[in-house]
N, C-alpha and C. Protein backbone atom coordinates (compact mmCIF):
# COMPACT_ATOMS: atom_id res chain seq x y z
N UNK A 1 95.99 94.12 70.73
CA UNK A 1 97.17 93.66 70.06
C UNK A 1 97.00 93.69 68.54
N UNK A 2 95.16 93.14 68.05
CA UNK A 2 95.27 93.69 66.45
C UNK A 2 95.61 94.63 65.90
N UNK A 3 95.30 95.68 66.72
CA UNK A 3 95.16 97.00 66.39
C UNK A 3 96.85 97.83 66.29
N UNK A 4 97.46 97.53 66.76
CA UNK A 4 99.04 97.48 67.03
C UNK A 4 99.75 97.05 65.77
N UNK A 5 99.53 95.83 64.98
CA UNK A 5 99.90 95.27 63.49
C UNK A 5 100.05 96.28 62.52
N UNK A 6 98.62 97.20 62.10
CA UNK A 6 98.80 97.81 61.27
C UNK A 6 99.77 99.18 61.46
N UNK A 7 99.53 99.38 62.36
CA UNK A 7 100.33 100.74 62.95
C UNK A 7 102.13 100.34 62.62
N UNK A 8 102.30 99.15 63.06
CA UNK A 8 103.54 98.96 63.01
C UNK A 8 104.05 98.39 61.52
N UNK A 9 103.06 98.07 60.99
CA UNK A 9 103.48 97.33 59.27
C UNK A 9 103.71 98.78 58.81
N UNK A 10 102.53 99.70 59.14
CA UNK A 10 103.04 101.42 58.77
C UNK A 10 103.97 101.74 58.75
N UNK A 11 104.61 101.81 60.12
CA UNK A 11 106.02 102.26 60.27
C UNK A 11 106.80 101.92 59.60
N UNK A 12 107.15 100.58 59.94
CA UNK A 12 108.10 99.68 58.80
C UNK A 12 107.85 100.03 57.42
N UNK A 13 107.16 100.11 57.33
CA UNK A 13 107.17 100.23 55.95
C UNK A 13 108.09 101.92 55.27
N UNK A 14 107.07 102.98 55.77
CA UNK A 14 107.80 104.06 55.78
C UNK A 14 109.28 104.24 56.18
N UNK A 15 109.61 103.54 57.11
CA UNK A 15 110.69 103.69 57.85
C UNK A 15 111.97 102.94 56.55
N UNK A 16 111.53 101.79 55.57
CA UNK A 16 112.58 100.71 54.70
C UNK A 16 112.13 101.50 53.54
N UNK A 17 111.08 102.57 53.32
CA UNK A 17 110.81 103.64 52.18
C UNK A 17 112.12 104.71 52.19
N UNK A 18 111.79 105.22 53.48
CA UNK A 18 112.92 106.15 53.85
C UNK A 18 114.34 106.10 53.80
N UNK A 19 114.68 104.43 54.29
CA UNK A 19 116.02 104.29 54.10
C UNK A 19 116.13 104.14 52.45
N UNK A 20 115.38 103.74 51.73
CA UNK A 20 115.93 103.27 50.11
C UNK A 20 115.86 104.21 49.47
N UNK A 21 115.25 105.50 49.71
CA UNK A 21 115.11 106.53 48.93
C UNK A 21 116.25 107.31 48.47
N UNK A 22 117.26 107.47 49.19
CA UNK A 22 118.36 107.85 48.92
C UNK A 22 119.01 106.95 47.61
N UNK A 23 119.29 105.72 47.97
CA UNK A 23 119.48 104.69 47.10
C UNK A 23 119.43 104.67 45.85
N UNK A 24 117.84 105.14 45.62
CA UNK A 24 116.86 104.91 44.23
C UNK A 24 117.42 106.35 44.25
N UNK A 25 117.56 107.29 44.75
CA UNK A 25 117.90 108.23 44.12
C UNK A 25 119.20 108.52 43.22
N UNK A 26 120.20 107.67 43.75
CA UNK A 26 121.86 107.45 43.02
C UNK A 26 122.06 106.29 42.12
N UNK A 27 120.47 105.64 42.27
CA UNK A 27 120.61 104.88 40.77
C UNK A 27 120.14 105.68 39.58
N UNK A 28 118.86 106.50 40.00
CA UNK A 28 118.58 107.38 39.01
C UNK A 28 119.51 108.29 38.57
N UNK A 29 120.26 108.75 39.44
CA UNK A 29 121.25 109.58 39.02
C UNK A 29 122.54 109.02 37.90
N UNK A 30 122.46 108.05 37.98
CA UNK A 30 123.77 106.80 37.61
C UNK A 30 122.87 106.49 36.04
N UNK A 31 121.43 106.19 35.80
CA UNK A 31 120.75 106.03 34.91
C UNK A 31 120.92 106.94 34.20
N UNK A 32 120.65 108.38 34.30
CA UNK A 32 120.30 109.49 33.66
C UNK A 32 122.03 109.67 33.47
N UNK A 33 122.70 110.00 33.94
CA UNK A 33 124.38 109.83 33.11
C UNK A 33 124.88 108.84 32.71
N UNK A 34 124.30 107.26 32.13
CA UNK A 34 124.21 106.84 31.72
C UNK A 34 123.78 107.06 30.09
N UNK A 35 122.27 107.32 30.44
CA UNK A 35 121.39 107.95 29.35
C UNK A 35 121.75 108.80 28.99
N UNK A 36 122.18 110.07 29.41
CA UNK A 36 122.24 111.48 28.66
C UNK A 36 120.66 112.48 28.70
N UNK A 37 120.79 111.94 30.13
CA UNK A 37 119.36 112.59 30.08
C UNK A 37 119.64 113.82 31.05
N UNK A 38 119.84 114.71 30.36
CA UNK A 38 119.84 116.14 31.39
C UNK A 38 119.06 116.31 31.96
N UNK A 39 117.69 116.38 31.79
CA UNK A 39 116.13 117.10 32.57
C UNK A 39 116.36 116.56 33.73
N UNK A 40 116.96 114.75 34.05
CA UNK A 40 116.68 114.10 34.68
C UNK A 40 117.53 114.81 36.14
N UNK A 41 118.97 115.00 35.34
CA UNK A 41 120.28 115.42 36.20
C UNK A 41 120.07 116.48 36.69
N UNK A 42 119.64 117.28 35.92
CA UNK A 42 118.94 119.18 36.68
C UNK A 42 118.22 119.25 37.85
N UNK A 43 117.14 117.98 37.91
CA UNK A 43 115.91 117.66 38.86
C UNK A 43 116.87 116.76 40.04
N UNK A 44 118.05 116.41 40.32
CA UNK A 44 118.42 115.69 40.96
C UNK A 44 119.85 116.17 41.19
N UNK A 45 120.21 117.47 40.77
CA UNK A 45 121.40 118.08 41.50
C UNK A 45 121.42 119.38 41.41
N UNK A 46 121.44 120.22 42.97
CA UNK A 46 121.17 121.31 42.91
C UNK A 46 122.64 122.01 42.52
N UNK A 47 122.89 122.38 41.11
CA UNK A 47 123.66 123.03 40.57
C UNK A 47 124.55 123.91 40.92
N UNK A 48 123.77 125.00 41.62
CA UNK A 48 124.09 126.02 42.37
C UNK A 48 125.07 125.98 43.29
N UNK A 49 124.55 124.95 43.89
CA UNK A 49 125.68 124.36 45.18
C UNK A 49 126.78 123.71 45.06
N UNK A 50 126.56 122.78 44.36
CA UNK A 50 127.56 121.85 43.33
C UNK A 50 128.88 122.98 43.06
N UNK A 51 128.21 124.20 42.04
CA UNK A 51 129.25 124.48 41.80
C UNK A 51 130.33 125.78 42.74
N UNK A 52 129.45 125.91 43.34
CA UNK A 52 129.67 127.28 44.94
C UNK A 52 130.46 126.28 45.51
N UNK A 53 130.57 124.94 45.52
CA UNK A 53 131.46 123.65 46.61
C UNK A 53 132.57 123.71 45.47
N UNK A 54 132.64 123.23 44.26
CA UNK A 54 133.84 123.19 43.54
C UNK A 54 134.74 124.45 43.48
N UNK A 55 133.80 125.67 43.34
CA UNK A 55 135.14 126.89 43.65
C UNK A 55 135.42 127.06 44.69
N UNK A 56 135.00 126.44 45.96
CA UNK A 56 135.42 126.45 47.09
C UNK A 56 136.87 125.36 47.35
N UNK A 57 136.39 124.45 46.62
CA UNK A 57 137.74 123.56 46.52
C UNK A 57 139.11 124.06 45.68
N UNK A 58 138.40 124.38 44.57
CA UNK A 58 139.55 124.82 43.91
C UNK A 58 140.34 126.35 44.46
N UNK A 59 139.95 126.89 45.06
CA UNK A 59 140.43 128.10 45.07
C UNK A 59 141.39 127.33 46.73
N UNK A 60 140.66 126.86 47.21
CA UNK A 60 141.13 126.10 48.39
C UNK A 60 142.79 125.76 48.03
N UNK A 61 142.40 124.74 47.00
CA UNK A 61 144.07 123.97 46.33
C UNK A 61 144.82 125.13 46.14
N UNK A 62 144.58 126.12 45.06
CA UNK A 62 145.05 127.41 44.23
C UNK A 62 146.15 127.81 45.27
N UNK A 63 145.48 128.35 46.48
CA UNK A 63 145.82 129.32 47.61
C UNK A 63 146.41 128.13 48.59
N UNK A 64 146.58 126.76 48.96
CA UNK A 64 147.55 126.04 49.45
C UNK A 64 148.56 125.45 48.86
N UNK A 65 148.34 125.77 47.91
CA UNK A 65 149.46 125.71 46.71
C UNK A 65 149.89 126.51 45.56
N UNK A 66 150.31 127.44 45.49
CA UNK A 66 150.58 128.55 44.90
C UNK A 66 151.83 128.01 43.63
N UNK A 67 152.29 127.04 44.00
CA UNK A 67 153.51 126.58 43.12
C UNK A 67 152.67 125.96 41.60
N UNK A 68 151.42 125.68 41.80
CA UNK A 68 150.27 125.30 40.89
C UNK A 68 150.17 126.26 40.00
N UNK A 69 149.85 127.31 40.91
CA UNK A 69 149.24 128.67 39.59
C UNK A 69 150.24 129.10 38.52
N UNK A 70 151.84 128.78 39.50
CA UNK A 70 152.80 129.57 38.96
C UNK A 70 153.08 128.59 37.51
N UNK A 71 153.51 127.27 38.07
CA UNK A 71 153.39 125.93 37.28
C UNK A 71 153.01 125.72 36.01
N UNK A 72 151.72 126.59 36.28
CA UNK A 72 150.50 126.47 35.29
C UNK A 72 150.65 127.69 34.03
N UNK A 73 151.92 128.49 34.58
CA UNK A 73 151.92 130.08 33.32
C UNK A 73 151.01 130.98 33.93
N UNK A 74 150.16 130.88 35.13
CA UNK A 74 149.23 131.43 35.14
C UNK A 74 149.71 132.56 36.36
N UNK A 75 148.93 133.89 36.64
CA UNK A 75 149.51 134.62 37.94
C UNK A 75 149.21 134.10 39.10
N UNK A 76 150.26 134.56 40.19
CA UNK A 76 149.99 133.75 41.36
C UNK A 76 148.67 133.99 42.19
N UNK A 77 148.41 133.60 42.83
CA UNK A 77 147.34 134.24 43.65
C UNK A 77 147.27 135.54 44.67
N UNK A 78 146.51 136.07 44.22
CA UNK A 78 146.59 137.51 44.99
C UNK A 78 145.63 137.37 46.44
N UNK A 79 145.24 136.15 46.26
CA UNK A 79 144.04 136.24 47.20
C UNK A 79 142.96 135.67 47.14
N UNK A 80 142.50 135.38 48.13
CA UNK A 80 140.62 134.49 47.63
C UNK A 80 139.52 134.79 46.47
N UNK A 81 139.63 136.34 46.81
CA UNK A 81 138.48 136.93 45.93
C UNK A 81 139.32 136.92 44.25
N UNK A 82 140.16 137.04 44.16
CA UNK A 82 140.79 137.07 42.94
C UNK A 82 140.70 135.56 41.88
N UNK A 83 141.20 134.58 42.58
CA UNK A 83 141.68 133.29 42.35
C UNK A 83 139.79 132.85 42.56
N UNK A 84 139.04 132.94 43.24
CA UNK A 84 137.43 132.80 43.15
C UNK A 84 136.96 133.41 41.71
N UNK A 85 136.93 134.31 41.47
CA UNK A 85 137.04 135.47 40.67
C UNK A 85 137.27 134.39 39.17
N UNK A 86 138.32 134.21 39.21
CA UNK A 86 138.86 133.99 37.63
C UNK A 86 137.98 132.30 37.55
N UNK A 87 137.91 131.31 38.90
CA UNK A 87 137.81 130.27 38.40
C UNK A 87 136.19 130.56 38.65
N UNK A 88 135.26 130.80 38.84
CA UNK A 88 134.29 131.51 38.55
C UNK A 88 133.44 130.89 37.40
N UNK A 89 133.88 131.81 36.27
CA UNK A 89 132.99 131.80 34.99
C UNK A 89 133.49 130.05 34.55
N UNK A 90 134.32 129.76 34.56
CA UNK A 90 135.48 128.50 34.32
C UNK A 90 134.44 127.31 34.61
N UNK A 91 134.29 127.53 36.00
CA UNK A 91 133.86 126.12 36.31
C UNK A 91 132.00 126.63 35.81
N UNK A 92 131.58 127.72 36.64
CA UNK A 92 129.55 127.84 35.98
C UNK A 92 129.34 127.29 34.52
N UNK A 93 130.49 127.54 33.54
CA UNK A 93 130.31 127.35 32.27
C UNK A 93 130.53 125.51 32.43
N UNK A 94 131.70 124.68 33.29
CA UNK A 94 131.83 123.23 33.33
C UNK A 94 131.18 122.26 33.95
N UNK A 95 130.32 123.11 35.08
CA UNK A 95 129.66 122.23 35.84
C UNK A 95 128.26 122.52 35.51
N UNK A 96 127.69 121.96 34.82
CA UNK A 96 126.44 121.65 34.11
C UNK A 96 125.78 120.58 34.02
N UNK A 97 124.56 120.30 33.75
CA UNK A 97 124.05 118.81 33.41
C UNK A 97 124.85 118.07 31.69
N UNK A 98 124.45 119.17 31.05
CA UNK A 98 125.15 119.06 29.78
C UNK A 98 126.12 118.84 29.64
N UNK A 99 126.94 119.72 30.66
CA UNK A 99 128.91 119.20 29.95
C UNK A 99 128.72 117.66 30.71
N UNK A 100 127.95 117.45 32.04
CA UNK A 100 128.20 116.22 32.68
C UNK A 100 128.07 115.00 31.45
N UNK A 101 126.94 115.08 30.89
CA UNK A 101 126.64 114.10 29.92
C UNK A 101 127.78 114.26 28.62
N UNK A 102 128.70 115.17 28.54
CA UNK A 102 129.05 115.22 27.34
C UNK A 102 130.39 114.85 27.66
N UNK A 103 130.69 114.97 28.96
CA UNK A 103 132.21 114.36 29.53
C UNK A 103 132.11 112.78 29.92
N UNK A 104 131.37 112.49 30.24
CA UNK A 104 131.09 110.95 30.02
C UNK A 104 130.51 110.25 29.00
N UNK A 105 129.96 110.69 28.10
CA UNK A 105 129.33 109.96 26.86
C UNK A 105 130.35 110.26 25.56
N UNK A 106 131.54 111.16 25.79
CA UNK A 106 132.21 111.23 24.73
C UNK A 106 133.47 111.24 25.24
N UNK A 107 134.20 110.21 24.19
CA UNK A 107 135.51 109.83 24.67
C UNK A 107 136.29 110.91 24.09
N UNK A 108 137.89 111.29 25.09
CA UNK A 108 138.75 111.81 24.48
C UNK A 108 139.16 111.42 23.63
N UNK A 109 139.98 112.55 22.33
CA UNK A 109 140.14 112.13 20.91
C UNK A 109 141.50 111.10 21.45
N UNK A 110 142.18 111.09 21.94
CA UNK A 110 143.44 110.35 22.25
C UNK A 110 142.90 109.46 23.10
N UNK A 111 141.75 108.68 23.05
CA UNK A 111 141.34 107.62 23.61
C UNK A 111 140.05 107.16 22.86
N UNK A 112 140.26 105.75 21.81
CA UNK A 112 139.14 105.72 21.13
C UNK A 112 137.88 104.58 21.68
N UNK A 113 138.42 104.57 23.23
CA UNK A 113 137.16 104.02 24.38
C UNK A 113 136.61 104.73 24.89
N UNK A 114 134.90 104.20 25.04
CA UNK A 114 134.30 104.70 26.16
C UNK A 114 135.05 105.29 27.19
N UNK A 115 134.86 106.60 27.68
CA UNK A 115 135.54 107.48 28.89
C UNK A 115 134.62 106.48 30.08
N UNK A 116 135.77 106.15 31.29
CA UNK A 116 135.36 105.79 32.78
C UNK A 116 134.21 106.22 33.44
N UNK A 117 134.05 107.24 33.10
CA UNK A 117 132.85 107.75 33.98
C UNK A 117 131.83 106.62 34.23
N UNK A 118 131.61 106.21 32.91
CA UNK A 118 129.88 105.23 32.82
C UNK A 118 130.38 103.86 33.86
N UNK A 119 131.51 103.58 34.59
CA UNK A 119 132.34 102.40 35.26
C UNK A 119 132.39 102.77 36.64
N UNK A 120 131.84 103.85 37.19
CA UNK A 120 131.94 104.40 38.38
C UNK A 120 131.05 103.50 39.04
N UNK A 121 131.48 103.22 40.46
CA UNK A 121 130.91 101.84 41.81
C UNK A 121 130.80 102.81 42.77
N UNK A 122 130.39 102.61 44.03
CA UNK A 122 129.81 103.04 44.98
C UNK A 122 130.58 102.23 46.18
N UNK A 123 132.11 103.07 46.94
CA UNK A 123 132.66 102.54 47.90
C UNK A 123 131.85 102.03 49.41
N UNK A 124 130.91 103.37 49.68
CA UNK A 124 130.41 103.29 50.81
C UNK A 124 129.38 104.56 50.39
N UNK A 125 128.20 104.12 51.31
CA UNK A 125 126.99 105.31 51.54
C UNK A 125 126.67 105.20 52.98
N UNK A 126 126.09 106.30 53.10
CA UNK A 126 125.52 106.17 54.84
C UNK A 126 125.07 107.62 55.22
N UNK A 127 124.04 107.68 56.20
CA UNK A 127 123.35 108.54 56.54
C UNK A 127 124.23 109.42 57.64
N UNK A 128 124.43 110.50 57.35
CA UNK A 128 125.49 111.26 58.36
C UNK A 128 123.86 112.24 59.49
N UNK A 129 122.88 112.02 59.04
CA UNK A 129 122.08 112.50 59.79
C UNK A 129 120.29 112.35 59.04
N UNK A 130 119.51 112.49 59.99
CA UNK A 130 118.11 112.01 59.03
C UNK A 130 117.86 113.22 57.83
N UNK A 131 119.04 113.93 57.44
CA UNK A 131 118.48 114.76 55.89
C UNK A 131 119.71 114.95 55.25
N UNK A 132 121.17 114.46 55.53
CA UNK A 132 122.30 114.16 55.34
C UNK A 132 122.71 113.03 54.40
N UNK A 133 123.29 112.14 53.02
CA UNK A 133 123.14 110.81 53.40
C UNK A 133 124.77 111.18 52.43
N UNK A 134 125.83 110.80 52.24
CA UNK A 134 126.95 110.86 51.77
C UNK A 134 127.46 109.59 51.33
N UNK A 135 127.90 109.57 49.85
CA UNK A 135 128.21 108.79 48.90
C UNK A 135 130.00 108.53 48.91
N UNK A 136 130.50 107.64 48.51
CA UNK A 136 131.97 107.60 48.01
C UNK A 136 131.92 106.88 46.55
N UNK A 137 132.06 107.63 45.83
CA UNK A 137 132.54 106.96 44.23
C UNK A 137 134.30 106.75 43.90
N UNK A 138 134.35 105.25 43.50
CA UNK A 138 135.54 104.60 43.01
C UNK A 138 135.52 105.21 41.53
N UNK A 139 136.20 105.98 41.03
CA UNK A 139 136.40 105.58 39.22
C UNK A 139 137.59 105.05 38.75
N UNK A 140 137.49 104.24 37.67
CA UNK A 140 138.70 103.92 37.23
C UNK A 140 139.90 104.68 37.05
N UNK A 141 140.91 104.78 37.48
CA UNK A 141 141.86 105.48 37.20
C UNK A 141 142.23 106.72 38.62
N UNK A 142 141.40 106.24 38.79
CA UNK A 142 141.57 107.79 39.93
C UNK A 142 142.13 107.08 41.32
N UNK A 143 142.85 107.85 41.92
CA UNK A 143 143.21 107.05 42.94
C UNK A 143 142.71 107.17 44.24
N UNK A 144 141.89 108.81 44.41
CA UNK A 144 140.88 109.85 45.30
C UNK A 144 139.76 109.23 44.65
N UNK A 145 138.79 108.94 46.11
CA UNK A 145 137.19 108.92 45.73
C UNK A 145 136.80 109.90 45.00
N UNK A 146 135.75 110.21 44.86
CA UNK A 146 134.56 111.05 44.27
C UNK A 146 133.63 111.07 45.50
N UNK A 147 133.74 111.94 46.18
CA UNK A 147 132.70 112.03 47.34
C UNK A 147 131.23 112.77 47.29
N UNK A 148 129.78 112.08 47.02
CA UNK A 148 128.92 113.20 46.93
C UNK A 148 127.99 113.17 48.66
N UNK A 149 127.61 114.45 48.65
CA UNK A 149 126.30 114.69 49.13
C UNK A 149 125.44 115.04 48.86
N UNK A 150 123.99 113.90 49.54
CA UNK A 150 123.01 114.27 49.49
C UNK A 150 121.68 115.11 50.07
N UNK A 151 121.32 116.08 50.31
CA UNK A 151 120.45 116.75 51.54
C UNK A 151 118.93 115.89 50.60
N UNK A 152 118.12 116.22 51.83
CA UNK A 152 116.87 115.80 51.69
C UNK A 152 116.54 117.19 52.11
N UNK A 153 115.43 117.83 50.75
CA UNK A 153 114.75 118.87 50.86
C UNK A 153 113.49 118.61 50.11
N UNK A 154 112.39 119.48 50.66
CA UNK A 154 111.17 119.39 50.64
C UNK A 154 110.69 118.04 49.64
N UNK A 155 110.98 116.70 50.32
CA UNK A 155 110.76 115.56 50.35
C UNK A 155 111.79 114.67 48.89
N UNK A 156 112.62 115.84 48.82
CA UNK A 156 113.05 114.78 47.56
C UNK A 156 114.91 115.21 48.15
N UNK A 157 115.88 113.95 47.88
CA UNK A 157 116.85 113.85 47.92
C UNK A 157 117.58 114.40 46.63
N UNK A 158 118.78 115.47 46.88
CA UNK A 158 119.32 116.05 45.69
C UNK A 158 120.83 116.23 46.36
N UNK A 159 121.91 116.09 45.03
CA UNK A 159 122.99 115.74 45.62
C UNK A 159 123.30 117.56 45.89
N UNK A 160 124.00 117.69 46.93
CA UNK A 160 123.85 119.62 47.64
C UNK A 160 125.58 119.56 47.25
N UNK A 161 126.27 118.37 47.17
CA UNK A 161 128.05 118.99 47.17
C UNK A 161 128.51 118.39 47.04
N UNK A 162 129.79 118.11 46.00
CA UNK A 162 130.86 117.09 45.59
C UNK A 162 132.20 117.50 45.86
N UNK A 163 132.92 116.64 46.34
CA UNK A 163 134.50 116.57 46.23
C UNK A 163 134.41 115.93 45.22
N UNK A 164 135.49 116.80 44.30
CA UNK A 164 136.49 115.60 43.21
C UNK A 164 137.79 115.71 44.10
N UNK A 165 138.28 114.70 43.35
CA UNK A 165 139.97 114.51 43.85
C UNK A 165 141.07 115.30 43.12
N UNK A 166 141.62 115.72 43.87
CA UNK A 166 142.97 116.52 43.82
C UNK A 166 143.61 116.47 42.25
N UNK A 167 143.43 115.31 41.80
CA UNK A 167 144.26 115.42 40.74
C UNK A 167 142.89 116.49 39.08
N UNK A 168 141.96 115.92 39.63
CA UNK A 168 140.90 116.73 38.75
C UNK A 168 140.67 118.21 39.17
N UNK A 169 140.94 118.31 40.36
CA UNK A 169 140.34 119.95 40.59
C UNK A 169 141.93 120.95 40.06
N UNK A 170 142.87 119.98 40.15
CA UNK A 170 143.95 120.85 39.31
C UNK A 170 144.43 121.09 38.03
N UNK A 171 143.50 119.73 37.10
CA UNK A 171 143.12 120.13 36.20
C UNK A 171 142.32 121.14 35.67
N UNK A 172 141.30 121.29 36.43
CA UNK A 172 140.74 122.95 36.72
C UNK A 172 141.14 123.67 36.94
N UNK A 173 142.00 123.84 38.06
CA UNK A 173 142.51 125.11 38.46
C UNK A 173 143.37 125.32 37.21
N UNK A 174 143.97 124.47 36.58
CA UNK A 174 145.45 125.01 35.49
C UNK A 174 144.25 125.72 34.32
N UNK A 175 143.12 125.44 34.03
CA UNK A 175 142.32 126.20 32.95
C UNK A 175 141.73 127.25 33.50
């Protein structure tokens, strides 16, 4: 029965490591856009994906709503690859660690407050599977969450894909 204690303080232990890791990972993340610490944000969101998920959304909206593009002055959509195509360079150039820190640490000129971002709460988290763990962010003003995910790869948690809400990704799409 001694011998059983340590084995199981092991487990436990690893096992309340495992669950918080995610955790500590979206405070760090929340710290470092806080801070303005890019190195931090690069090491803790795989970019790539991030932004391969946002032109997936946006082109998504574009092409279920075509009254947008037109709306916008802009041509209608010819099609996936087209409407992919243009928002493309748009968003690789917006979705960055850098613009992240520079869209929350600097207020719009027609607003001489701190921008919302740094006010963002955490609706709900939870593990959709043991390398899965999915976030809901409240921000002020918005009336759509901010939904992230997180994958767990080769031992470190990194956010793999974000929903923004409808009213931001059409702010994109109109640029």
């Amino acid at each position: 029965m001694r011998v059983r204690w340590p084995i199981l303080a092991a487990l436990l232990a690893v096992g309340a490591g495992y669950v918080a890791y995610p955790y500590v990972t979206l405070f760090r993340l929340g710290e470092a856009i806080r801070h303005g610490d890019a190195a931090t944000l690069q090491s803790l969101v795989d970019w790539p994906a991030v932004r391969e998920g946002i032109k997936e959304d946006v082109c998504d909206l574009v092409l279920d709503h075509p009254q947008l593009a037109a709306a916008g002055g802009g041509l209608p959509p010819f099609g996936s690859s087209f409407v992919r195509g243009i928002a493309a360079s748009s968003i690789d150039r917006a979705v960055t660690p850098e613009a992240l820190v520079a869209a929350v640490t600097t207020p719009p000129p027609s607003h001489p407050t701190p921008p919302n971002g740094a006010d963002v709460h955490v609706a709900w988290a939870f593990f959709e599977d043991p390398t899965v763990f999915s976030v809901s962010l409240i921000a002020p003003g918005q009336a759509d969450p901010i939904r992230l995910q997180l994958e767990l790869r080769h031992g470190q948690w990194r956010v793999h894909r974000v929903w923004l809400p409808a009213d931001l990704l059409q702010a994109n799409a109109r640029t």
